[in-house]
C-alpha atoms as a PDB file:
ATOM      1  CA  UNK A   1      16.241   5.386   0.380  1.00  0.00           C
ATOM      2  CA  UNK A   2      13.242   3.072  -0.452  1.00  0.00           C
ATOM      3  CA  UNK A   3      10.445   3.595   1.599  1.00  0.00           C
ATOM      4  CA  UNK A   4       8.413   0.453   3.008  1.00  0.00           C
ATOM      5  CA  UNK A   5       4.596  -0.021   3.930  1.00  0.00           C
ATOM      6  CA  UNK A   6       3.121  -3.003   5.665  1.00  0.00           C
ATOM      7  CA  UNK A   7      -0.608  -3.462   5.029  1.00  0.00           C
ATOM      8  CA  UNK A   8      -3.284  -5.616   6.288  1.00  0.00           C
ATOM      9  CA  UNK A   9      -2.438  -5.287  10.000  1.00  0.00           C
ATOM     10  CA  UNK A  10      -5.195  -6.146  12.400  1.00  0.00           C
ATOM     11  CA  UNK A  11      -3.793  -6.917  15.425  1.00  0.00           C
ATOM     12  CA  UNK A  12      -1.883  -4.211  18.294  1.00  0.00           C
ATOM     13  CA  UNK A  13       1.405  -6.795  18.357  1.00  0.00           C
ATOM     14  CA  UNK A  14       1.359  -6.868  14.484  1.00  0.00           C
ATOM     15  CA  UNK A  15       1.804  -2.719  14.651  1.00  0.00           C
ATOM     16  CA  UNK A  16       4.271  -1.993  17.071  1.00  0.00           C
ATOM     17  CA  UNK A  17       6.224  -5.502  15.481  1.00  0.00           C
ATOM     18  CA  UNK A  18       6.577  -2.954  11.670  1.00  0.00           C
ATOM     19  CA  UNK A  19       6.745   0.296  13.643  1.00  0.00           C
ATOM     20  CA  UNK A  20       9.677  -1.169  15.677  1.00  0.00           C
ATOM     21  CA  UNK A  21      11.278  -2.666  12.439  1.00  0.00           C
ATOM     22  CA  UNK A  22      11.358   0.845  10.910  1.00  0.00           C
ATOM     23  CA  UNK A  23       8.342   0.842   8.704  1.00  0.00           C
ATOM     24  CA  UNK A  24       7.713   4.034   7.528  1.00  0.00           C
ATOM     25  CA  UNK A  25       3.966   3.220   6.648  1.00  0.00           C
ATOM     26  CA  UNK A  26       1.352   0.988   8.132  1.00  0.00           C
ATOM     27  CA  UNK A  27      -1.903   0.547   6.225  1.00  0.00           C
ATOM     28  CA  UNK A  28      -5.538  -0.450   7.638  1.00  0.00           C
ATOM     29  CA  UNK A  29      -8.109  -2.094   4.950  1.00  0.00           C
ATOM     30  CA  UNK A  30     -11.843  -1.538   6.092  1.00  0.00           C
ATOM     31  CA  UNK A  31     -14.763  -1.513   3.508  1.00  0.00           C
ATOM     32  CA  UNK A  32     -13.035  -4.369   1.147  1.00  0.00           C
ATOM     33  CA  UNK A  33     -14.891  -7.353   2.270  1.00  0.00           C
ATOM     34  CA  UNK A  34     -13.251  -9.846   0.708  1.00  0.00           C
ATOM     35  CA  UNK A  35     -10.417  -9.649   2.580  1.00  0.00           C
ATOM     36  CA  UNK A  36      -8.923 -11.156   4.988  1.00  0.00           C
ATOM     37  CA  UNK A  37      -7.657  -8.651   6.501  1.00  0.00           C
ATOM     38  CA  UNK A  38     -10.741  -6.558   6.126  1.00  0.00           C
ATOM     39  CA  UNK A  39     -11.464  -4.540   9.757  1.00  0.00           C
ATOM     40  CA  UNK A  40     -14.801  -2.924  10.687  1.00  0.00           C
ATOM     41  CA  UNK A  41     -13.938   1.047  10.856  1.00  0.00           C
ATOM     42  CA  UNK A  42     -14.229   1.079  14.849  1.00  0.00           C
ATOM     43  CA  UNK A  43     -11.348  -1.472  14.984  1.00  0.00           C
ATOM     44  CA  UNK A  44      -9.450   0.245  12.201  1.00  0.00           C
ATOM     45  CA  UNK A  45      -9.857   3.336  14.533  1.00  0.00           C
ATOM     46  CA  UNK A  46      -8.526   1.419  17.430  1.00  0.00           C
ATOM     47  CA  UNK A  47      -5.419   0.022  15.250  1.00  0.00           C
ATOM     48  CA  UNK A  48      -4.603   3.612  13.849  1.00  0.00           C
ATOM     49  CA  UNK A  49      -4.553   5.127  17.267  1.00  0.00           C
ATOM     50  CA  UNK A  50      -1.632   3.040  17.951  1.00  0.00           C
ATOM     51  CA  UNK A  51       0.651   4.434  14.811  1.00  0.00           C
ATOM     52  CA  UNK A  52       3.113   6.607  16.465  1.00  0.00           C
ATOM     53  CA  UNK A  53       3.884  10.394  15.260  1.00  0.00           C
ATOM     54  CA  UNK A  54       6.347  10.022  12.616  1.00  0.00           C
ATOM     55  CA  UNK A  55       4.792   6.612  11.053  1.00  0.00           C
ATOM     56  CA  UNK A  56       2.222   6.983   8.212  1.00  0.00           C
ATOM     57  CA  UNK A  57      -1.038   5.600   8.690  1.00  0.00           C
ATOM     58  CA  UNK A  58      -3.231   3.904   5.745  1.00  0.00           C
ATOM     59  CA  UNK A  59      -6.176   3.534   5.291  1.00  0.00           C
ATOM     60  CA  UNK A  60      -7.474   1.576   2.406  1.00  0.00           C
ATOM     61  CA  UNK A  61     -10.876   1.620   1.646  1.00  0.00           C
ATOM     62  CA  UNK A  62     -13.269   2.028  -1.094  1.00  0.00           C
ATOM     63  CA  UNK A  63     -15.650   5.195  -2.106  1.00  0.00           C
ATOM     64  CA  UNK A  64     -18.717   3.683  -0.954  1.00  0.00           C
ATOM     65  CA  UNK A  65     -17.490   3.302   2.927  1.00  0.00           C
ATOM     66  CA  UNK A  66     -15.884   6.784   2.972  1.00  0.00           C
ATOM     67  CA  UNK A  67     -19.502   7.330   2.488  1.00  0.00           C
ATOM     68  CA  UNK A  68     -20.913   4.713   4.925  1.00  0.00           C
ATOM     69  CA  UNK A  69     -18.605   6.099   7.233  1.00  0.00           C
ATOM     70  CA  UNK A  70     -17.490   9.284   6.510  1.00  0.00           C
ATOM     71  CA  UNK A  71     -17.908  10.704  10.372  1.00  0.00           C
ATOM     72  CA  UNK A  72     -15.656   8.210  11.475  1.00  0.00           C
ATOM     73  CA  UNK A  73     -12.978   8.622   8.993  1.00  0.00           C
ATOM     74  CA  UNK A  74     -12.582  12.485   9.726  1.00  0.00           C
ATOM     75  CA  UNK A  75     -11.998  11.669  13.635  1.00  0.00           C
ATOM     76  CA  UNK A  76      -9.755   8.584  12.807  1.00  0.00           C
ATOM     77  CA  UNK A  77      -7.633  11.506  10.574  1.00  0.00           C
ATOM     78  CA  UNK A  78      -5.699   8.701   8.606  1.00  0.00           C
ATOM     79  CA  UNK A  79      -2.162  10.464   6.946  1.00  0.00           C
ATOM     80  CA  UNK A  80      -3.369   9.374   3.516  1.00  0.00           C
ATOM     81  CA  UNK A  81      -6.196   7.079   2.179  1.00  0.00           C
ATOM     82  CA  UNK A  82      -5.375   4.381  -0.487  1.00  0.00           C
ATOM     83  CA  UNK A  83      -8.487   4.766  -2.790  1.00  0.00           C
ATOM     84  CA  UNK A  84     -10.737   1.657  -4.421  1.00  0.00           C
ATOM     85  CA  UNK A  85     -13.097   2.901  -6.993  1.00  0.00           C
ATOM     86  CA  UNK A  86     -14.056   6.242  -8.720  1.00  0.00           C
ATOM     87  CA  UNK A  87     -16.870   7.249  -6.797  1.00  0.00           C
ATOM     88  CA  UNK A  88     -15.459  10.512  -5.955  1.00  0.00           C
ATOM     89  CA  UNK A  89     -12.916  12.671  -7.690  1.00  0.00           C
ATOM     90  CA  UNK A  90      -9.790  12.830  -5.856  1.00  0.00           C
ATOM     91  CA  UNK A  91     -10.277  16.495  -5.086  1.00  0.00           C
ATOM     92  CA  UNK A  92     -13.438  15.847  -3.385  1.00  0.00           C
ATOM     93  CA  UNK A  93     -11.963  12.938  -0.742  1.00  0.00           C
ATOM     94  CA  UNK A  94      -8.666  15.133  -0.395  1.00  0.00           C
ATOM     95  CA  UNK A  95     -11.233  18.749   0.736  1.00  0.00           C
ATOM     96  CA  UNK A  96     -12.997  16.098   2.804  1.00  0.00           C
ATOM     97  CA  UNK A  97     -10.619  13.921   4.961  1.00  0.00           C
ATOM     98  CA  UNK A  98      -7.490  16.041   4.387  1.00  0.00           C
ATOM     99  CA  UNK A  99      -5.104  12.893   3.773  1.00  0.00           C
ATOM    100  CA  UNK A 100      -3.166  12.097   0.584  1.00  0.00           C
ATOM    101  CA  UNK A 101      -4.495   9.727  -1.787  1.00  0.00           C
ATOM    102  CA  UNK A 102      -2.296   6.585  -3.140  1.00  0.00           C
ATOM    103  CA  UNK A 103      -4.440   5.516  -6.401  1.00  0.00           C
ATOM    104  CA  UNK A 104      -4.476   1.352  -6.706  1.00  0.00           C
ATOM    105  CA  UNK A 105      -3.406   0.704 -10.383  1.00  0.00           C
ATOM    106  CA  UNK A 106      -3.245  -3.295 -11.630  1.00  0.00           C
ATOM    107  CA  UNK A 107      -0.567  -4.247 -13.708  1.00  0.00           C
ATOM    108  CA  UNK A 108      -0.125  -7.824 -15.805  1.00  0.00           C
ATOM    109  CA  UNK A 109       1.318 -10.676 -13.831  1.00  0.00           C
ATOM    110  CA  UNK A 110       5.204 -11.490 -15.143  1.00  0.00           C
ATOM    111  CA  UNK A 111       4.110 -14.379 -17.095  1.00  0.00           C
ATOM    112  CA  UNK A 112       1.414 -13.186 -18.512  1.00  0.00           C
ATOM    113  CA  UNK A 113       3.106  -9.762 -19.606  1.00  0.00           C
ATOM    114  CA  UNK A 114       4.282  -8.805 -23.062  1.00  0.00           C
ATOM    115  CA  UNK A 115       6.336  -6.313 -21.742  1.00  0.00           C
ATOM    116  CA  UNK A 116       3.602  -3.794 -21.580  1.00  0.00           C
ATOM    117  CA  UNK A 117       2.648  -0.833 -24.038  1.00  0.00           C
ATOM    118  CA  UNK A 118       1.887   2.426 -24.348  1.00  0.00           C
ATOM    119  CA  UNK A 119      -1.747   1.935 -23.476  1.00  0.00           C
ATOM    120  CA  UNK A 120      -0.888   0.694 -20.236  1.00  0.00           C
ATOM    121  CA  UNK A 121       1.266   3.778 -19.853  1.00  0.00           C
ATOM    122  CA  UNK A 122      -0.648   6.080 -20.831  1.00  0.00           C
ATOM    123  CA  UNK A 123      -3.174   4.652 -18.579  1.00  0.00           C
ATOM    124  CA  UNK A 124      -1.698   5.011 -15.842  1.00  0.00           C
ATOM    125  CA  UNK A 125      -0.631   8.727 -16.348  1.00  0.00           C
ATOM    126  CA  UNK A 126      -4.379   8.989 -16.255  1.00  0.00           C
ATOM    127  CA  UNK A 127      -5.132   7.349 -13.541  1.00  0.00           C
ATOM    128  CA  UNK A 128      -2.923   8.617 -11.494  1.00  0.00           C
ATOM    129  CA  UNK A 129      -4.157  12.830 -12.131  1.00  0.00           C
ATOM    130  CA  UNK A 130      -4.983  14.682  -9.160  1.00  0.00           C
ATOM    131  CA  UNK A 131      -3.525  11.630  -6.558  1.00  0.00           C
ATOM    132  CA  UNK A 132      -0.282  11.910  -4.433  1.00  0.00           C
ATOM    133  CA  UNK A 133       0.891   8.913  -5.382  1.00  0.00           C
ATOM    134  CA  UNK A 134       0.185   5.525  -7.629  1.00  0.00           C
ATOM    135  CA  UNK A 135       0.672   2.416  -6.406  1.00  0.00           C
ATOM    136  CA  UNK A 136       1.037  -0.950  -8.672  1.00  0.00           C
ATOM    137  CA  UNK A 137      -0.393  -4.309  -7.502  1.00  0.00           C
ATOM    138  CA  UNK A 138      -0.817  -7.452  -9.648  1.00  0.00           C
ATOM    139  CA  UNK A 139      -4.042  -7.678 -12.102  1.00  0.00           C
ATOM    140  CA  UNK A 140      -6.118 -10.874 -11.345  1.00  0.00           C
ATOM    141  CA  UNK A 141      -9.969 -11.113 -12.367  1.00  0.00           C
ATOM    142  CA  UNK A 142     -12.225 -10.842  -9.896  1.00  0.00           C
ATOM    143  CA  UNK A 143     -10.428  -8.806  -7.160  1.00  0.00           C
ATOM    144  CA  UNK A 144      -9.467  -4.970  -6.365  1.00  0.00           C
ATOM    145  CA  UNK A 145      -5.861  -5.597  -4.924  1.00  0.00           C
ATOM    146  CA  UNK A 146      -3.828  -7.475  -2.489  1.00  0.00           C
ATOM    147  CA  UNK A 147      -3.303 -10.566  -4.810  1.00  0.00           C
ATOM    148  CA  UNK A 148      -0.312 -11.369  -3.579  1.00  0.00           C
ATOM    149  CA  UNK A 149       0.998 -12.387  -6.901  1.00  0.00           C
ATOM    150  CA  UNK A 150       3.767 -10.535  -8.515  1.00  0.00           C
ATOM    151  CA  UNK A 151       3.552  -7.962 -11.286  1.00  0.00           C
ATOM    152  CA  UNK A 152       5.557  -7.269 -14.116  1.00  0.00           C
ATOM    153  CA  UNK A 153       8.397  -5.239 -13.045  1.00  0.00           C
ATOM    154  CA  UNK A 154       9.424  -4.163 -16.106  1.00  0.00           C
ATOM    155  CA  UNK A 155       5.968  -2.366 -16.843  1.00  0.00           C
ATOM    156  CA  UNK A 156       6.056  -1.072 -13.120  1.00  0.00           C
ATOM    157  CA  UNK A 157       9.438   0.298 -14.157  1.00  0.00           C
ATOM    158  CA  UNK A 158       8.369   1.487 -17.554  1.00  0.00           C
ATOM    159  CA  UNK A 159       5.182   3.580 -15.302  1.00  0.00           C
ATOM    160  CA  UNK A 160       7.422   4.983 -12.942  1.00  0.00           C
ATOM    161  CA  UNK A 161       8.894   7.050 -15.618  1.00  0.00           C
ATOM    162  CA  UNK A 162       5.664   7.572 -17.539  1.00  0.00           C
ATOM    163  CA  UNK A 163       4.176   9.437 -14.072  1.00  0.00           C
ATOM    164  CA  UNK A 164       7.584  10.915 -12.598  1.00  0.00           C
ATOM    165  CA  UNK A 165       7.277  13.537 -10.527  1.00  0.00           C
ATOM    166  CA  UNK A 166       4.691  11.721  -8.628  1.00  0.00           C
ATOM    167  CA  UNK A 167       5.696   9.116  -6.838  1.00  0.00           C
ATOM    168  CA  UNK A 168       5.341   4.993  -7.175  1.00  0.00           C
ATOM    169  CA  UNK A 169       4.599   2.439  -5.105  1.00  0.00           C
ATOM    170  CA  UNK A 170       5.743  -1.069  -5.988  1.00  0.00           C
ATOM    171  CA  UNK A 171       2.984  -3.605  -4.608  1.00  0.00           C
ATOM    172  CA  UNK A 172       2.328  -7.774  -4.911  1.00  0.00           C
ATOM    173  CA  UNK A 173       4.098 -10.499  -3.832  1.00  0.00           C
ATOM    174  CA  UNK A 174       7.006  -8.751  -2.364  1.00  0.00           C
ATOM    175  CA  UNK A 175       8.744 -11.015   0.434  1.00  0.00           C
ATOM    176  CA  UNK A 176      12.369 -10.922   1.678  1.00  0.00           C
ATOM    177  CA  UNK A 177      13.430 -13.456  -1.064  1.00  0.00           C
ATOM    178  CA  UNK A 178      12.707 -10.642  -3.532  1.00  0.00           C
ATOM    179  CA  UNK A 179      12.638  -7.428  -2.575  1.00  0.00           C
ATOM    180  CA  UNK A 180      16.096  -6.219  -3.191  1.00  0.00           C
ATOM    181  CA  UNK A 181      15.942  -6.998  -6.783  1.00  0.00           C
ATOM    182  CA  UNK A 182      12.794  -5.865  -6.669  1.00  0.00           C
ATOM    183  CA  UNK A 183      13.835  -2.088  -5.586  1.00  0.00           C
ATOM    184  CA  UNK A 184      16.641  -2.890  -8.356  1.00  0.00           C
ATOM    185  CA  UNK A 185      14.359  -3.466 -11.566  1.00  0.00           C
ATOM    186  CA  UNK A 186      11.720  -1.035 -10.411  1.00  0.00           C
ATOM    187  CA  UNK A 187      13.540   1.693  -7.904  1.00  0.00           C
ATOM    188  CA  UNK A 188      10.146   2.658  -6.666  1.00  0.00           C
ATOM    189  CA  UNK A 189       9.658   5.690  -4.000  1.00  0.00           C
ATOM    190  CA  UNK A 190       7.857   3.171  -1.897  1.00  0.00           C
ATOM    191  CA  UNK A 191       7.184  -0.711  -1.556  1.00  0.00           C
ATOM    192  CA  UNK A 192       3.977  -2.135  -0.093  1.00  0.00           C
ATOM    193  CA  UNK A 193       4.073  -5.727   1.301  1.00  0.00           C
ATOM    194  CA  UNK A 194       1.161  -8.014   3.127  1.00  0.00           C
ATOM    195  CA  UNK A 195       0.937 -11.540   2.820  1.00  0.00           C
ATOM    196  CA  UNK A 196       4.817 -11.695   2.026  1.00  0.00           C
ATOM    197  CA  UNK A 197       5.862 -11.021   5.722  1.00  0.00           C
ATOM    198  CA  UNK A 198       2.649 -13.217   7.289  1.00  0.00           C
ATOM    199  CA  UNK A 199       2.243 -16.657   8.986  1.00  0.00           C
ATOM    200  CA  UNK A 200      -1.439 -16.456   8.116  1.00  0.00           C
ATOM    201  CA  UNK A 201      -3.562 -14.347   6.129  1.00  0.00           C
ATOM    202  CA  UNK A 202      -3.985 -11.199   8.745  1.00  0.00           C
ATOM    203  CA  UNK A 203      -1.353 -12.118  11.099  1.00  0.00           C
ATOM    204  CA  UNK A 204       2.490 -10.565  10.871  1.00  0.00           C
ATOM    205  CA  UNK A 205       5.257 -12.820  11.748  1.00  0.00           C
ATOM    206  CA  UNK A 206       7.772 -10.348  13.287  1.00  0.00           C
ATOM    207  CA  UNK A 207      10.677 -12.383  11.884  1.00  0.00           C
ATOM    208  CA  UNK A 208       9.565 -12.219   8.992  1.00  0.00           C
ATOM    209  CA  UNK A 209       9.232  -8.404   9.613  1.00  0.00           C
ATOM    210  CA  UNK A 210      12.579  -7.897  10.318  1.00  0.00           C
ATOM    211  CA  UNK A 211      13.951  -9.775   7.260  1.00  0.00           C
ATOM    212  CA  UNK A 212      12.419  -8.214   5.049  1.00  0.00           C
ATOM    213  CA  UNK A 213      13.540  -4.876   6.468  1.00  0.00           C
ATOM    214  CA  UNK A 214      16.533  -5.583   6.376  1.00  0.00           C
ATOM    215  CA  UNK A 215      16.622  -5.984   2.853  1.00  0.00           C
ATOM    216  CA  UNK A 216      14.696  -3.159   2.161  1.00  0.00           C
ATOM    217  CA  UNK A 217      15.917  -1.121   4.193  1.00  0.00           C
ATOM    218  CA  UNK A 218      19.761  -2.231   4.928  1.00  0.00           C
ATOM    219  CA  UNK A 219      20.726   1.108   7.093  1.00  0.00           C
ATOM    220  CA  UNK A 220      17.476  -0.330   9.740  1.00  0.00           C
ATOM    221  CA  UNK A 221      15.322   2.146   8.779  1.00  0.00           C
ATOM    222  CA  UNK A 222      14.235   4.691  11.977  1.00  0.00           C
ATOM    223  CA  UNK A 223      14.498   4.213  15.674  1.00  0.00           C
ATOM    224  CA  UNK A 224      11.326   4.447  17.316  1.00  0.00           C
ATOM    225  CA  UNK A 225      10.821   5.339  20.866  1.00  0.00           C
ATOM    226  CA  UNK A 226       8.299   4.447  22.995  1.00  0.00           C
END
């Protein structure tokens, strides 16, 4: 079964709306400005605290705030850390905050792809050495991640076999429209959607939530008690 993450939440509604869909991942961006979604760590703190047991908390974030505020991270105790920049070898982050690291790998945008090559292959095999897992989100000048635009999926398809055993996570602009053929073409370990299940940048529309569950995840994913 396909595994799902919602990122970007910043509200307490927005977290127990994907936990009680099933999510089985719920990622926190602080340290990435630009965003929309972006939280200070305090509030990322606040939001993680809410994740229940069984549900794996995210936090994305960039080398120079682990640094910034490296303290806080250790007591938040995120379940893995999704990892902008090379400031640090993964080693180092792993021995420091004990949480698995997803490495954030751009891909070309479906129109603009020529079907890939072995350079972007053989890339990724790179990038991904020493992480627990790579995840894929759309290439577009001038930003880290969270485009929102969709990536190739046959090169996402074509890395997923280039880095097998380790796992790969299919990001940008997943919605419910898509994301069974999606999982199809690409039959990632894990999908990663944001804006595709929002009514505004940073806000979670639960219906939307539930839809796209529900093609993700057509068994309902788990049932979580509170």
């Amino acid at each position: 079964m396909t595994r799902v993450k919602i990122c970007g939440l910043t509200r307490e509604e927005d977290v127990d709306a994907v936990v009680d869909a099933g999510a089985d991942a719920a990622g926190f961006i602080s340290g990435l400005s630009s965003s929309p979604r972006n939280l200070t760590i305090s509030r990322a703190a606040t939001l993680i605290s809410r994740v229940p047991l069984f549900v794996t908390s995210v936090l994305v974030t960039t080398g120079g705030a682990l640094v910034e505020n490296s303290e806080a991270v250790k007591r938040i105790a995120p379940k893995a850390i999704q990892l902008y920049g090379s400031l640090f070898s993964p080693e180092t982050v792993r021995d420091s905050f004990h949480a698995n690291l997803l490495k954030p790998y751009s891909v070309p945008r479906q129109e603009s792809s020529g079907g890939g090559g072995r350079g972007v292959l053989a890339k990724a095999k790179e990038a991904v050495r020493g992480y627990d897992a790579l995840l894929t989100d759309t290439y577009q000048e001038g930003y880290d991640g969270g485009t929102g635009l969709t990536s190739d999926w046959s090169v996402c398809a074509a890395i997923r076999k280039t880095i097998a055993p380790t796992p790969l996570i299919l990001s940008g602009g997943l919605r419910p429209e898509n994301v069974e053929l999606a999982i199809a073409t690409v039959a990632p370990f894990c999908i990663d959607v944001s804006s595709g299940v929002e009514s505004a940048p940073g806000v979670k529309d639960p219906a939307k939530v539930r839809a796209f569950m529900s093609k993700a995840s057509p068994s309902g994913g788990r049932q979580v008690a509170r």
